[in-house]
C-alpha atoms as a PDB file:
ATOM      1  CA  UNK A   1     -17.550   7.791   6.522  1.00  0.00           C
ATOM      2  CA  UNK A   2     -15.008   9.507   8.559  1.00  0.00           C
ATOM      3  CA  UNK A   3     -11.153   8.714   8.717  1.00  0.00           C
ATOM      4  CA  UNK A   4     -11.201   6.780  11.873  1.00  0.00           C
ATOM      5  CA  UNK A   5     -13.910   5.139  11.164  1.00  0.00           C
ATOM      6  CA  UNK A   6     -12.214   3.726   8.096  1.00  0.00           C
ATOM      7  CA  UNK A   7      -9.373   2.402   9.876  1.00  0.00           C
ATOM      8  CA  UNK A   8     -11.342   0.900  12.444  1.00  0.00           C
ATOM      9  CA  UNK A   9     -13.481  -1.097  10.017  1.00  0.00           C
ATOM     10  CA  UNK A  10     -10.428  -2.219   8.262  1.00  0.00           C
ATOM     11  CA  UNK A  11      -9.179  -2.983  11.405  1.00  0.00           C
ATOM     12  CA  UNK A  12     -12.197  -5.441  11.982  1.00  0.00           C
ATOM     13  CA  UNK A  13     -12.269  -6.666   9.053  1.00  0.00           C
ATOM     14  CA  UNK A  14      -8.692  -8.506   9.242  1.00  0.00           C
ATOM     15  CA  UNK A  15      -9.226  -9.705  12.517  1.00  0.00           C
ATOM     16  CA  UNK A  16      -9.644 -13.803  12.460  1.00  0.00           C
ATOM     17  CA  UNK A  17     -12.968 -13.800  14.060  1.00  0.00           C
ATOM     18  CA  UNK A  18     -14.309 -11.729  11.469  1.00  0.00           C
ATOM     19  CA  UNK A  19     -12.700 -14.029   8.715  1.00  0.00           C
ATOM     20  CA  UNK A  20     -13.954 -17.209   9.937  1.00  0.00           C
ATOM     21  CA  UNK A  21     -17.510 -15.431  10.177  1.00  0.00           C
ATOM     22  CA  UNK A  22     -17.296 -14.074   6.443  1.00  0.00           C
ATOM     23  CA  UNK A  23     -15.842 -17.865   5.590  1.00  0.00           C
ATOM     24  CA  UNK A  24     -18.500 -19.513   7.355  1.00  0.00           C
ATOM     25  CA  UNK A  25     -21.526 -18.120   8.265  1.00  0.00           C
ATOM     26  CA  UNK A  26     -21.467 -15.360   5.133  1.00  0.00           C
ATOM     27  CA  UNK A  27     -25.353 -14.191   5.124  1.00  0.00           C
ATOM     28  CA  UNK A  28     -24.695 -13.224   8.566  1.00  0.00           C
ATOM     29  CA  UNK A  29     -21.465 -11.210   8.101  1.00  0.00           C
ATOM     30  CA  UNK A  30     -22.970  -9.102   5.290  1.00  0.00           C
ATOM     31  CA  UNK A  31     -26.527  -8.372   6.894  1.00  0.00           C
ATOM     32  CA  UNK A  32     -23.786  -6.273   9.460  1.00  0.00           C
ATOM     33  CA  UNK A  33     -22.440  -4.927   6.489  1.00  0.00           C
ATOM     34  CA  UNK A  34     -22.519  -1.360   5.261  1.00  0.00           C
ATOM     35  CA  UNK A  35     -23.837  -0.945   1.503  1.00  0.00           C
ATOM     36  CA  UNK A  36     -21.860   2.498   1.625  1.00  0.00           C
ATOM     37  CA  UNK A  37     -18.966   3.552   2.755  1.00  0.00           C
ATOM     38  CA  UNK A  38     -14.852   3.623   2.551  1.00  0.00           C
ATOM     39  CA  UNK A  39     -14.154   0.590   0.118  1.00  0.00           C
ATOM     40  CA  UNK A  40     -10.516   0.561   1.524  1.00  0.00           C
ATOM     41  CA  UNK A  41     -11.156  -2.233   3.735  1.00  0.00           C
ATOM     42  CA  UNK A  42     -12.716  -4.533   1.832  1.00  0.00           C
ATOM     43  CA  UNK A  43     -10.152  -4.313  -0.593  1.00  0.00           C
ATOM     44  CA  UNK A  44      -7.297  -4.642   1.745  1.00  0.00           C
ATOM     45  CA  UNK A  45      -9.008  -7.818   3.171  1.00  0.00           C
ATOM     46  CA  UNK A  46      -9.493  -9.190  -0.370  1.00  0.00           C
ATOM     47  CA  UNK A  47      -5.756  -8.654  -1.393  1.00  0.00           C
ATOM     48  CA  UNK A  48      -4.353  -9.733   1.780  1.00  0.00           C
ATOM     49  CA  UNK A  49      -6.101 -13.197   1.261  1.00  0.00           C
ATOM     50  CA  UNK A  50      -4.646 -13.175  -2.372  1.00  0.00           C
ATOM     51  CA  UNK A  51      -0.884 -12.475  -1.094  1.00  0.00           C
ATOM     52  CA  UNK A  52      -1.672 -14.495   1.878  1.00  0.00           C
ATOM     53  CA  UNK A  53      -2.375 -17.315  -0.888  1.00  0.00           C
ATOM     54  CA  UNK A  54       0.520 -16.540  -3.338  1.00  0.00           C
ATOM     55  CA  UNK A  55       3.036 -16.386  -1.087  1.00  0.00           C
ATOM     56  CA  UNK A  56       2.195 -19.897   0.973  1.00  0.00           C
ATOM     57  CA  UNK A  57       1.468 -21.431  -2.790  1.00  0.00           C
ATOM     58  CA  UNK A  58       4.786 -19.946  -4.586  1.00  0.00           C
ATOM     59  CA  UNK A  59       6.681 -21.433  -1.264  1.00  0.00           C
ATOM     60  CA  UNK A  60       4.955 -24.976  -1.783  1.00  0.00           C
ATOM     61  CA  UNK A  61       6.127 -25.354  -5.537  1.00  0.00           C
ATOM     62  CA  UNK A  62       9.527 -23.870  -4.407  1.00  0.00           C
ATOM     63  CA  UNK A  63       9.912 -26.793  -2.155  1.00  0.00           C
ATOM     64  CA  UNK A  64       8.839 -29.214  -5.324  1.00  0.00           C
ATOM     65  CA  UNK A  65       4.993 -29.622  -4.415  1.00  0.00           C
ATOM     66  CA  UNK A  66       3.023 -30.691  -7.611  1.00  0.00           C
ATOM     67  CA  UNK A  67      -0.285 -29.195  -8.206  1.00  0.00           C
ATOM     68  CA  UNK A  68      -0.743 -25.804  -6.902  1.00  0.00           C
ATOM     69  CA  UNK A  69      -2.860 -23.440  -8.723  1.00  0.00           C
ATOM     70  CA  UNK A  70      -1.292 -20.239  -8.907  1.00  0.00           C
ATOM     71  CA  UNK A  71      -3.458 -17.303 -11.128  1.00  0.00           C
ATOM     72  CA  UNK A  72      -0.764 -15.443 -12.885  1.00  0.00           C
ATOM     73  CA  UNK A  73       0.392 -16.406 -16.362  1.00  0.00           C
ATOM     74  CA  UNK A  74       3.856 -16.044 -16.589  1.00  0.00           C
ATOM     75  CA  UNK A  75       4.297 -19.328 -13.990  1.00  0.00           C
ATOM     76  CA  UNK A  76       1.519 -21.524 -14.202  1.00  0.00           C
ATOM     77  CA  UNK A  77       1.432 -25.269 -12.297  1.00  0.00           C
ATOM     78  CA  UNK A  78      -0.356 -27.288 -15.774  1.00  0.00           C
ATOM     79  CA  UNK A  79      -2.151 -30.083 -14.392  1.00  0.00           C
ATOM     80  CA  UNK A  80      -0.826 -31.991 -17.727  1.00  0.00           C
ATOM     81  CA  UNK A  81       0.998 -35.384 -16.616  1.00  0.00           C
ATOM     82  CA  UNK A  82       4.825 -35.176 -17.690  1.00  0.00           C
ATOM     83  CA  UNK A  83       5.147 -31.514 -17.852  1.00  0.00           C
ATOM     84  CA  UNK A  84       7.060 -29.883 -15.150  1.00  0.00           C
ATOM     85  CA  UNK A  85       6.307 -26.636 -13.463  1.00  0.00           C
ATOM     86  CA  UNK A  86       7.736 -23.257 -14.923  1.00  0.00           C
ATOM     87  CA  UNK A  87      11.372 -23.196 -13.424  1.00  0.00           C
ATOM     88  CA  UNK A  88      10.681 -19.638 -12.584  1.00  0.00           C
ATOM     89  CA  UNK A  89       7.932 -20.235 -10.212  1.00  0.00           C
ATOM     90  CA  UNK A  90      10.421 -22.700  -8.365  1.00  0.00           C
ATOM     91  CA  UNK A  91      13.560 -20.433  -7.495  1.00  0.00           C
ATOM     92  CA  UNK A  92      13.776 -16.990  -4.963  1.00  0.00           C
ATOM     93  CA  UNK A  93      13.215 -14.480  -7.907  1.00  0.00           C
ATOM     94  CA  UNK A  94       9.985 -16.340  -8.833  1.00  0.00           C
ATOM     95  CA  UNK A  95       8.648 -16.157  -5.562  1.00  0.00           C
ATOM     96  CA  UNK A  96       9.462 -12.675  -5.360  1.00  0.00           C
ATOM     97  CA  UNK A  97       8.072 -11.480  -8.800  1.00  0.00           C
ATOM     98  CA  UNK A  98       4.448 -13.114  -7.480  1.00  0.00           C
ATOM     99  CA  UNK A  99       4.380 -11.644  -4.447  1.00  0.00           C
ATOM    100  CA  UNK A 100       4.653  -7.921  -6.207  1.00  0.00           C
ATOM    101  CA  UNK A 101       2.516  -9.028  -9.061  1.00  0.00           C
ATOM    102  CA  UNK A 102       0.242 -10.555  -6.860  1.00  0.00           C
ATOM    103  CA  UNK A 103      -1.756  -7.293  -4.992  1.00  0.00           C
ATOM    104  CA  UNK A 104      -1.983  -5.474  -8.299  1.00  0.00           C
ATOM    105  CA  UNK A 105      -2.825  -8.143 -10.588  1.00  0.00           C
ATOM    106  CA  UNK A 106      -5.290  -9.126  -7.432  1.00  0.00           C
ATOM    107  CA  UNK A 107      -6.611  -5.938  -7.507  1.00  0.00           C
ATOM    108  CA  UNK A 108      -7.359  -5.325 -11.559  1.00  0.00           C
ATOM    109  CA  UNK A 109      -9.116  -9.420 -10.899  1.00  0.00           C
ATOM    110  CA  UNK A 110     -11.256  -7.839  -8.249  1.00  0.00           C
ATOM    111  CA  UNK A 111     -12.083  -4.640 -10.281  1.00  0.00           C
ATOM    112  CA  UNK A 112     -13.083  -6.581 -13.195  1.00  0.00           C
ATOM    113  CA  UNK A 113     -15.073  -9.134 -11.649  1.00  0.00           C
ATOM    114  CA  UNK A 114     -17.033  -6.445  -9.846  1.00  0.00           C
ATOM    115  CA  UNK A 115     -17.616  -4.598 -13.047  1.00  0.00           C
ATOM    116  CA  UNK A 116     -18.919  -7.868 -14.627  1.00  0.00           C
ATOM    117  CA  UNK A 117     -21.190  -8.588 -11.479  1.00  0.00           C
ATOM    118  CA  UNK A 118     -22.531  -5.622 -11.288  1.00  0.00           C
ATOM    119  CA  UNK A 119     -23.581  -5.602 -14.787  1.00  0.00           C
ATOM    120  CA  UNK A 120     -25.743  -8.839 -14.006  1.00  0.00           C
ATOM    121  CA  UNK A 121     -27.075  -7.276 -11.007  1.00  0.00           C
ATOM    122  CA  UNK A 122     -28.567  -4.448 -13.136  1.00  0.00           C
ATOM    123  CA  UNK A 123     -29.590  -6.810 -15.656  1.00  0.00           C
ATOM    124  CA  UNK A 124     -31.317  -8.966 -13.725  1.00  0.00           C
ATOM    125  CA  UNK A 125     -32.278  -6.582 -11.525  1.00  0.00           C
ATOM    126  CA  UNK A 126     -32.625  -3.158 -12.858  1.00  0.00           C
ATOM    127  CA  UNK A 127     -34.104  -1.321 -10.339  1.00  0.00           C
ATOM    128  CA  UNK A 128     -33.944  -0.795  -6.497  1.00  0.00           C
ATOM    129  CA  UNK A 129     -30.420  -2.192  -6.086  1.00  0.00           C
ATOM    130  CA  UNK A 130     -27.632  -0.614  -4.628  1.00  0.00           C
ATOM    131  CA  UNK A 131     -24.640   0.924  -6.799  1.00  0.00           C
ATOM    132  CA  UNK A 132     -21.553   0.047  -7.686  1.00  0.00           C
ATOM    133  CA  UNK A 133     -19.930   0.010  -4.413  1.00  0.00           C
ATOM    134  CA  UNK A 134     -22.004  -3.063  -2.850  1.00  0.00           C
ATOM    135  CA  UNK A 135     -21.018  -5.128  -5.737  1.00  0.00           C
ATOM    136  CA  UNK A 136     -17.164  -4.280  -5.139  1.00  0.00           C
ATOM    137  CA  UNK A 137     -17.352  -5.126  -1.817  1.00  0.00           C
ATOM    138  CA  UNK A 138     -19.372  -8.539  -2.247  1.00  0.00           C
ATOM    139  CA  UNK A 139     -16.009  -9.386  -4.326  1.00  0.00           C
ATOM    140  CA  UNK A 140     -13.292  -8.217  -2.365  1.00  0.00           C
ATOM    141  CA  UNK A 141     -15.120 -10.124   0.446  1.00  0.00           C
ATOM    142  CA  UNK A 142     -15.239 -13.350  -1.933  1.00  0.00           C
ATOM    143  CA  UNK A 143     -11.879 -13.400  -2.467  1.00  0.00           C
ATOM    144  CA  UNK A 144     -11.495 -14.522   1.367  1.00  0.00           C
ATOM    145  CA  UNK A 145     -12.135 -18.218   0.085  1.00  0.00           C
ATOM    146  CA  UNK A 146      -8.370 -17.952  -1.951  1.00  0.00           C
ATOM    147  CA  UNK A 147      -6.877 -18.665   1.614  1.00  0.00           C
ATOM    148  CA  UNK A 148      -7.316 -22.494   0.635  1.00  0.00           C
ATOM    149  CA  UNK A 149      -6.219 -21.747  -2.844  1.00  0.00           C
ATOM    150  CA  UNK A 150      -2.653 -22.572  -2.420  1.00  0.00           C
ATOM    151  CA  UNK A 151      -4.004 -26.660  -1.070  1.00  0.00           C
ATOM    152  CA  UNK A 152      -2.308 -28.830  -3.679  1.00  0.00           C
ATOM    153  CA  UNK A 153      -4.695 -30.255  -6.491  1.00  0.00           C
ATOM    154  CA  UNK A 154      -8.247 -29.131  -4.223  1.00  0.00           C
ATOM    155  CA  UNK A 155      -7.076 -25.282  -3.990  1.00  0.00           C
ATOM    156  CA  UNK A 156      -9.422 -25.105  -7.521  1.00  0.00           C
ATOM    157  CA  UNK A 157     -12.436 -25.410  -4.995  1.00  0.00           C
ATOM    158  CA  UNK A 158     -12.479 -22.346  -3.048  1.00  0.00           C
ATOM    159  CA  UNK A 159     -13.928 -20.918  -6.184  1.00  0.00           C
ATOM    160  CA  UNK A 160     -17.048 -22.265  -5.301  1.00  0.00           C
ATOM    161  CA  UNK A 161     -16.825 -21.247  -1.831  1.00  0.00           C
ATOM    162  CA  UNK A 162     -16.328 -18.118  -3.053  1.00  0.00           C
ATOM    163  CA  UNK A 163     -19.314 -18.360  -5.300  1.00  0.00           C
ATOM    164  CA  UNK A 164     -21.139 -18.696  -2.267  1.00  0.00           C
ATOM    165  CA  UNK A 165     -19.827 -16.199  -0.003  1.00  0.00           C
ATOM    166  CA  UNK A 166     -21.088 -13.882  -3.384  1.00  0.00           C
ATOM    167  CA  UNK A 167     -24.378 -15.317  -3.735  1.00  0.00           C
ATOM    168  CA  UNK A 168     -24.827 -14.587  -0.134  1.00  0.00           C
ATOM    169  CA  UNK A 169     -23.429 -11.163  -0.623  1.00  0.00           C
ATOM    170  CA  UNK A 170     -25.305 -10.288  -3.429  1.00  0.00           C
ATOM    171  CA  UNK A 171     -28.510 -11.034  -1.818  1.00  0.00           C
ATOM    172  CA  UNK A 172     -27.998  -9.265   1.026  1.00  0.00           C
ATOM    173  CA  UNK A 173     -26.546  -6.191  -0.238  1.00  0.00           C
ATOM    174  CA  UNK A 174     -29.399  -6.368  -3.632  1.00  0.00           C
ATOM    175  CA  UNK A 175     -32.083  -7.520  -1.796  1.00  0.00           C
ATOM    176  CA  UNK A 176     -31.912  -9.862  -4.662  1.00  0.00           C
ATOM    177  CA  UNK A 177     -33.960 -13.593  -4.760  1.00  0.00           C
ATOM    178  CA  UNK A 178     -31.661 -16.316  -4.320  1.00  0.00           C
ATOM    179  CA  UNK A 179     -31.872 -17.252  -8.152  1.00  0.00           C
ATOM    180  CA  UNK A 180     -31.348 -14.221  -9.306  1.00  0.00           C
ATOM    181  CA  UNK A 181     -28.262 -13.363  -6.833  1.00  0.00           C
ATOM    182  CA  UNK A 182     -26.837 -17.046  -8.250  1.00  0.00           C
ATOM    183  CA  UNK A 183     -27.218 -15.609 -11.998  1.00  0.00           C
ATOM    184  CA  UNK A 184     -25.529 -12.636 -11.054  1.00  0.00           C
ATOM    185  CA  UNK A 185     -22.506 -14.407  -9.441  1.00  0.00           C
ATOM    186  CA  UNK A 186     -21.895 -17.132 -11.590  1.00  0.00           C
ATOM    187  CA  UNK A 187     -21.702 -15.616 -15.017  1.00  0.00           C
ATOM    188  CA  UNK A 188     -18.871 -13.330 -14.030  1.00  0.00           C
ATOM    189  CA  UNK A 189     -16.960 -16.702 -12.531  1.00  0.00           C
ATOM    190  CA  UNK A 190     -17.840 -18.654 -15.519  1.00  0.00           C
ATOM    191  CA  UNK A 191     -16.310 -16.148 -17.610  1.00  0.00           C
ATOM    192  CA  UNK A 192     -13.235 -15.785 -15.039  1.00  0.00           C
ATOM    193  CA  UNK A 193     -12.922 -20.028 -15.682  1.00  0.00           C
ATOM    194  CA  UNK A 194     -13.145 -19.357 -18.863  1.00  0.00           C
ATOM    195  CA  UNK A 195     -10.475 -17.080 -19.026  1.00  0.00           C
ATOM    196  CA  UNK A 196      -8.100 -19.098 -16.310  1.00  0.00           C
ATOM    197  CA  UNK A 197      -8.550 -22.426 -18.681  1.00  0.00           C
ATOM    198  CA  UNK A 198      -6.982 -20.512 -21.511  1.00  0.00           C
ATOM    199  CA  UNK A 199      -4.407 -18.942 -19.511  1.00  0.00           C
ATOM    200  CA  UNK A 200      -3.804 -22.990 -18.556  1.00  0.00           C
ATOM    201  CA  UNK A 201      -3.778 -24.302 -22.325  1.00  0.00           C
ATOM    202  CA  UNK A 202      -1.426 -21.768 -23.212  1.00  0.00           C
ATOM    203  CA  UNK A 203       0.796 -22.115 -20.462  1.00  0.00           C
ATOM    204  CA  UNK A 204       0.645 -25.860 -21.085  1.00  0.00           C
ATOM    205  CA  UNK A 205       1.602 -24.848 -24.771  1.00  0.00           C
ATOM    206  CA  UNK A 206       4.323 -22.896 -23.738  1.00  0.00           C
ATOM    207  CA  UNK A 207       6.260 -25.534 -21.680  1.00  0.00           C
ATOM    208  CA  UNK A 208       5.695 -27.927 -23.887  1.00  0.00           C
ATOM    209  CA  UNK A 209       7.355 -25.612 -26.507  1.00  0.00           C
ATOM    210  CA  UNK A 210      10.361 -24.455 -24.102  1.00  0.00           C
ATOM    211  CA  UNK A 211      10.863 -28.259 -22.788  1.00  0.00           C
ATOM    212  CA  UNK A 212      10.949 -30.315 -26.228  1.00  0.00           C
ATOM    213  CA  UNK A 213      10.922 -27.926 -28.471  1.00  0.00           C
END
């Protein structure tokens, strides 16, 4: 893929029409999708919904709103009644310190998810899908569904939107049966839950430990 045909696709890509069609109507966005190709702009799309998310979520809890779910560790909101949110997450500094973290901690997510996808793909699939690449771009496309992350107490739930914006991906770009495409998708989130309740118990740990202890 040349140059300016990269840019123009990213181009595309960000433009609101062609997010509401990826949020909504998924099966139909990807079937216009390119297995090959310049990765850039599906990566740019999927971190500019993370930052898009972090930023709007780090400014809620700034202003004192309860119960926004923000990935990184080092300022988690605990859903635990009685403890209060990490003071950092609350002040200018805090706010800041996400927003930097947020593309390249948003990009290692999207890198490792893909890598764990794409090994279910090829095990439930191990011939006649496509590489690597597909699987990357199903993700970064997923992560368009963190836009309603930063909702207080409901922003858990675009996880399964974005479950379904990968199933749909994954069939489309595998040629994959719906059940199959599911299995694929939802072990690497389950895993990613996994790893996000921990991060939530320890943080919980943590404040406990720095506000009574």
């Amino acid at each position: 893929m040349r140059v300016e045909q990269s840019t123009r696709r990213l181009a595309v890509d960000l433009l609101p029409a062609a997010l509401v069609r990826l949020l909504f109507r998924p099966r139909a966005f990807f079937v216009d999708e390119p297995a090959r190709g310049s990765l850039l702009g599906p990566l740019v799309t999927g971190l500019a919904c993370i930052e898009t998310a972090t930023l709007l979520g780090e400014v809620l809890r700034m202003a004192g709103v309860r119960g926004v779910l923000i990935p990184w560790p080092f300022h988690q909101t605990v859903m635990v009644s009685g403890v209060e949110p990490s003071l950092v997450s609350q002040t200018p500094e805090g706010l800041l310190m996400s927003v930097l973290v947020a593309p390249l901690a948003g990009a290692l997510l999207l890198a490792l998810v893909a890598g764990a996808g794409h090994y279910m793909v090829r095990t439930v699939a191990p011939a006649g899908t496509a590489g690597f690449g597909a699987t990357f771009r199903v993700v970064c496309y997923s992560a368009v569904a963190a836009l309603g992350a930063w909702v207080p107490y409901i922003g858990a739930l675009c996880l399964v939107h974005a479950a379904a914006i990968g199933v749909a991906g994954v069939r489309v770009m595998h040629r994959l049966p719906a059940r199959r495409a599911a299995t694929a998708v939802v072990s690497p989130i389950a895993l990613l839950v996994t790893v996000f309740g921990v991060m939530q118990v320890l943080a919980a740990v943590a404040l406990l430990v720095f506000n009574y202890g």
